[in-house]
C-alpha atoms as a PDB file:
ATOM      1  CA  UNK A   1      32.599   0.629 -24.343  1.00  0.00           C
ATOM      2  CA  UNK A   2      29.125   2.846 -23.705  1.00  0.00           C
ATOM      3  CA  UNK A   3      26.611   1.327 -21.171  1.00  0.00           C
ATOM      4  CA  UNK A   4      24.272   3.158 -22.994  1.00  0.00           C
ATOM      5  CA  UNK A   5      23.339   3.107 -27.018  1.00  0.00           C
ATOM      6  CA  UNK A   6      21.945   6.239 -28.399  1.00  0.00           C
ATOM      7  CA  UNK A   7      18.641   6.491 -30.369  1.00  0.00           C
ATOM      8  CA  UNK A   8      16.929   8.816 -32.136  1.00  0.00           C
ATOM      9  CA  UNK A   9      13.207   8.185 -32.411  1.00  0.00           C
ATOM     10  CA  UNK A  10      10.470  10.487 -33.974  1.00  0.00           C
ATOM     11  CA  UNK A  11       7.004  10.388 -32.672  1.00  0.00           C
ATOM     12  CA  UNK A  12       3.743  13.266 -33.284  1.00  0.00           C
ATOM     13  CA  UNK A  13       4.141  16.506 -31.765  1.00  0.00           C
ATOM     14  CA  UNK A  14       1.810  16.305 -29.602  1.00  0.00           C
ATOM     15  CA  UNK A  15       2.710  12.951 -28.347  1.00  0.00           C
ATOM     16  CA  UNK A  16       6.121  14.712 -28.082  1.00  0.00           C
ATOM     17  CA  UNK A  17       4.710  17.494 -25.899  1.00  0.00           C
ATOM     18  CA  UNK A  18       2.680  15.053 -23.141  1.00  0.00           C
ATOM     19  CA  UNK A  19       5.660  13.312 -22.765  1.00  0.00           C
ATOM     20  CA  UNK A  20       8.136  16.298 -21.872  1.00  0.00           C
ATOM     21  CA  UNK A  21       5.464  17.464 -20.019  1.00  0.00           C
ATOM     22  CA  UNK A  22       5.216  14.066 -18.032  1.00  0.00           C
ATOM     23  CA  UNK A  23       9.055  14.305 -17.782  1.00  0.00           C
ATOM     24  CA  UNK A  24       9.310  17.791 -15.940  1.00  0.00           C
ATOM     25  CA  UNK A  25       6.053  16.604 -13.830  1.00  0.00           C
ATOM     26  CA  UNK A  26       8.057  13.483 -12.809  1.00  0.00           C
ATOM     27  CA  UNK A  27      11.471  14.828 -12.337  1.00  0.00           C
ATOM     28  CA  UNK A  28      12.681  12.488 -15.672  1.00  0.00           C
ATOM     29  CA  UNK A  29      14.799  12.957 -18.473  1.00  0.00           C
ATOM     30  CA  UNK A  30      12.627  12.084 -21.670  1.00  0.00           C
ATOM     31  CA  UNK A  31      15.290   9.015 -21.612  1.00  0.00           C
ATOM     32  CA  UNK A  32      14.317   7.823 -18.378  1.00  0.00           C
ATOM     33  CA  UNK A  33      10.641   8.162 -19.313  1.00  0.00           C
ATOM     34  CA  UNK A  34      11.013   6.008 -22.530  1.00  0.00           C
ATOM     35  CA  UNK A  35      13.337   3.570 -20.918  1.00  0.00           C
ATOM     36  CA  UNK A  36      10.109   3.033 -18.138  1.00  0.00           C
ATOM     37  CA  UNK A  37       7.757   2.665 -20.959  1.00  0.00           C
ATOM     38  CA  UNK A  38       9.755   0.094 -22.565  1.00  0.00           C
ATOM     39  CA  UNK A  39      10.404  -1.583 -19.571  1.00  0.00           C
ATOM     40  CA  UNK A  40       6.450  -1.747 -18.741  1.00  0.00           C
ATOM     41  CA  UNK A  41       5.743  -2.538 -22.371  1.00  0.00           C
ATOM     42  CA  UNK A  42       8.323  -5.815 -22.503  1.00  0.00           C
ATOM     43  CA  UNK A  43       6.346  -7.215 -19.088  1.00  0.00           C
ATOM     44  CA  UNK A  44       2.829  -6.718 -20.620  1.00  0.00           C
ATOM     45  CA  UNK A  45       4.181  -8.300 -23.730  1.00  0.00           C
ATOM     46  CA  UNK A  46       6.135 -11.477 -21.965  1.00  0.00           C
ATOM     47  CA  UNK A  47       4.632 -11.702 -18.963  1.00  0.00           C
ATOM     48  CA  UNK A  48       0.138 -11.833 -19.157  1.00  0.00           C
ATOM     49  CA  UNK A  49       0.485 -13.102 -15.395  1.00  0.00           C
ATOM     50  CA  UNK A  50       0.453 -10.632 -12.836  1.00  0.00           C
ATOM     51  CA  UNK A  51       3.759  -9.545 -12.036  1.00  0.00           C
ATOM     52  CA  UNK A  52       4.513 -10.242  -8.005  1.00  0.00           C
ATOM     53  CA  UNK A  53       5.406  -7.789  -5.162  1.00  0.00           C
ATOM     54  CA  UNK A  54       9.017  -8.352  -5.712  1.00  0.00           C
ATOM     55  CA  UNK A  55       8.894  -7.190  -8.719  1.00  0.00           C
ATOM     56  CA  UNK A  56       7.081  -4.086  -7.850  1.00  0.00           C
ATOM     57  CA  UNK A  57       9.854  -3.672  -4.862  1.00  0.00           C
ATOM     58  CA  UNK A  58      12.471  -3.591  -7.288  1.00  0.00           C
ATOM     59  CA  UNK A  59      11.127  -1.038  -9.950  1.00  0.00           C
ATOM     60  CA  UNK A  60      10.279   1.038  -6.423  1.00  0.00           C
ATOM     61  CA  UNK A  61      14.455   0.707  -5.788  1.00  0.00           C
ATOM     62  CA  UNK A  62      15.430   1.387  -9.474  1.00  0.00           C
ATOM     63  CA  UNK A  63      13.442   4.468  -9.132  1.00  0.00           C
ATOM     64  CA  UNK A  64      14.822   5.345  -5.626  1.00  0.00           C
ATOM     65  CA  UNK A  65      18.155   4.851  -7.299  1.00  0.00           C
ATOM     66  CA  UNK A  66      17.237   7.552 -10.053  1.00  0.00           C
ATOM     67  CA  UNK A  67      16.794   9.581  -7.047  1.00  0.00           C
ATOM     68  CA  UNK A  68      19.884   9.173  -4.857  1.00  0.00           C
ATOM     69  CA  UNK A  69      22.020   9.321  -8.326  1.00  0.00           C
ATOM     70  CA  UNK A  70      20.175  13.250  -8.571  1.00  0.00           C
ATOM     71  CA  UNK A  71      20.639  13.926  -5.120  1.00  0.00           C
ATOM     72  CA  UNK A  72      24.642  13.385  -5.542  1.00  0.00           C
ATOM     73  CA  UNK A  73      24.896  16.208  -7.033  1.00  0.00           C
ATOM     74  CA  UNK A  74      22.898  18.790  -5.495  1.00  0.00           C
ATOM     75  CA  UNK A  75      20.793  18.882  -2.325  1.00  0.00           C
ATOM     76  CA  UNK A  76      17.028  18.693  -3.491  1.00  0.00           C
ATOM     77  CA  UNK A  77      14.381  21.196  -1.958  1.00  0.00           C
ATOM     78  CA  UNK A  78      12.148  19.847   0.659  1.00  0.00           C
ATOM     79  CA  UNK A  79       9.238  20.800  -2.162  1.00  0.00           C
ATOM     80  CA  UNK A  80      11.126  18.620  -4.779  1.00  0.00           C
ATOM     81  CA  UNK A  81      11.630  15.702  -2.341  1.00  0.00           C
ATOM     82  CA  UNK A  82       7.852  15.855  -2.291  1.00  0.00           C
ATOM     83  CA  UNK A  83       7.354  16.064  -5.915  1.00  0.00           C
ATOM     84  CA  UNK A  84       9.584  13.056  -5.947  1.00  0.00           C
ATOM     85  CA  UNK A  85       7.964  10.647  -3.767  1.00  0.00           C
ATOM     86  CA  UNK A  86       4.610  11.700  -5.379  1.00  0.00           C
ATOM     87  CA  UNK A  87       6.018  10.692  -8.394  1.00  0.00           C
ATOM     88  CA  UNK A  88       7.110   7.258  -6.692  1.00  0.00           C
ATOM     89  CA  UNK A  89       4.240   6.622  -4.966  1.00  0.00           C
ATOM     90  CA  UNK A  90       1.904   7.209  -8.621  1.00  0.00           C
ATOM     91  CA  UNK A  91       4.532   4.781 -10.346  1.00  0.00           C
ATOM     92  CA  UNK A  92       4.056   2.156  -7.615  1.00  0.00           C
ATOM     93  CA  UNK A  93       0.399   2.597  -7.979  1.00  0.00           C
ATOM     94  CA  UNK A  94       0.488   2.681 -11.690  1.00  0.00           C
ATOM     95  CA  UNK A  95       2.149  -0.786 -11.445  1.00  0.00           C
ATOM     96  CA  UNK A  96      -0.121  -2.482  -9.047  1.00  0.00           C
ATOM     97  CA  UNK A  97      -2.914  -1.683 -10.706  1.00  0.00           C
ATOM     98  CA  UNK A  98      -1.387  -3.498 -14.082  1.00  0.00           C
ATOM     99  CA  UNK A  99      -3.098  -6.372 -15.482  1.00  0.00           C
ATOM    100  CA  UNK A 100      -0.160  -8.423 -16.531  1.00  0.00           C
END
């Protein structure tokens, strides 16, 4: 059985466009991008309380483990590892500066 269920979604071009564009800026699949929006979406929605530092810890260690699962397979560049924990460090700011 599939950890994973396959969707097919359609959305505006251009919407389409920003988000392969914040994708390859970010060093995500489109999948991983959707599956953060979602994610963020579901707290705003069930959560209007301001979500605590362990929660922000452990979105900060599901995206390290994005990371380490990449870097299995090939050595990143010391310029990606910096486009990676820019990317890190925007998410984590991104998410403390929620209003859940």
């Amino acid at each position: 059985m599939r950890a994973t269920r396959t969707w097919t979604i359609s959305m505006p071009p251009e919407l389409s466009r920003l988000a392969a564009q914040l994708a390859d800026e970010e060093h995500r699949t489109k999948s991983e991008l959707v599956r953060e929006a979602l994610r963020l979406y579901l707290i705003q929605r069930d959560r209007p309380i301001a979500a605590g530092a362990s929660e922000r810890l452990a979105r900060v260690g599901e995206l390290a483990d994005v990371y380490r699962q990449r870097a299995a397979t090939r050595q990143p560049t010391e310029a990606e590892l910096r486009r990676m924990f820019r990317g890190v460090r925007k998410t984590h700011e991104r998410l403390q500066g929620l209003d859940l």
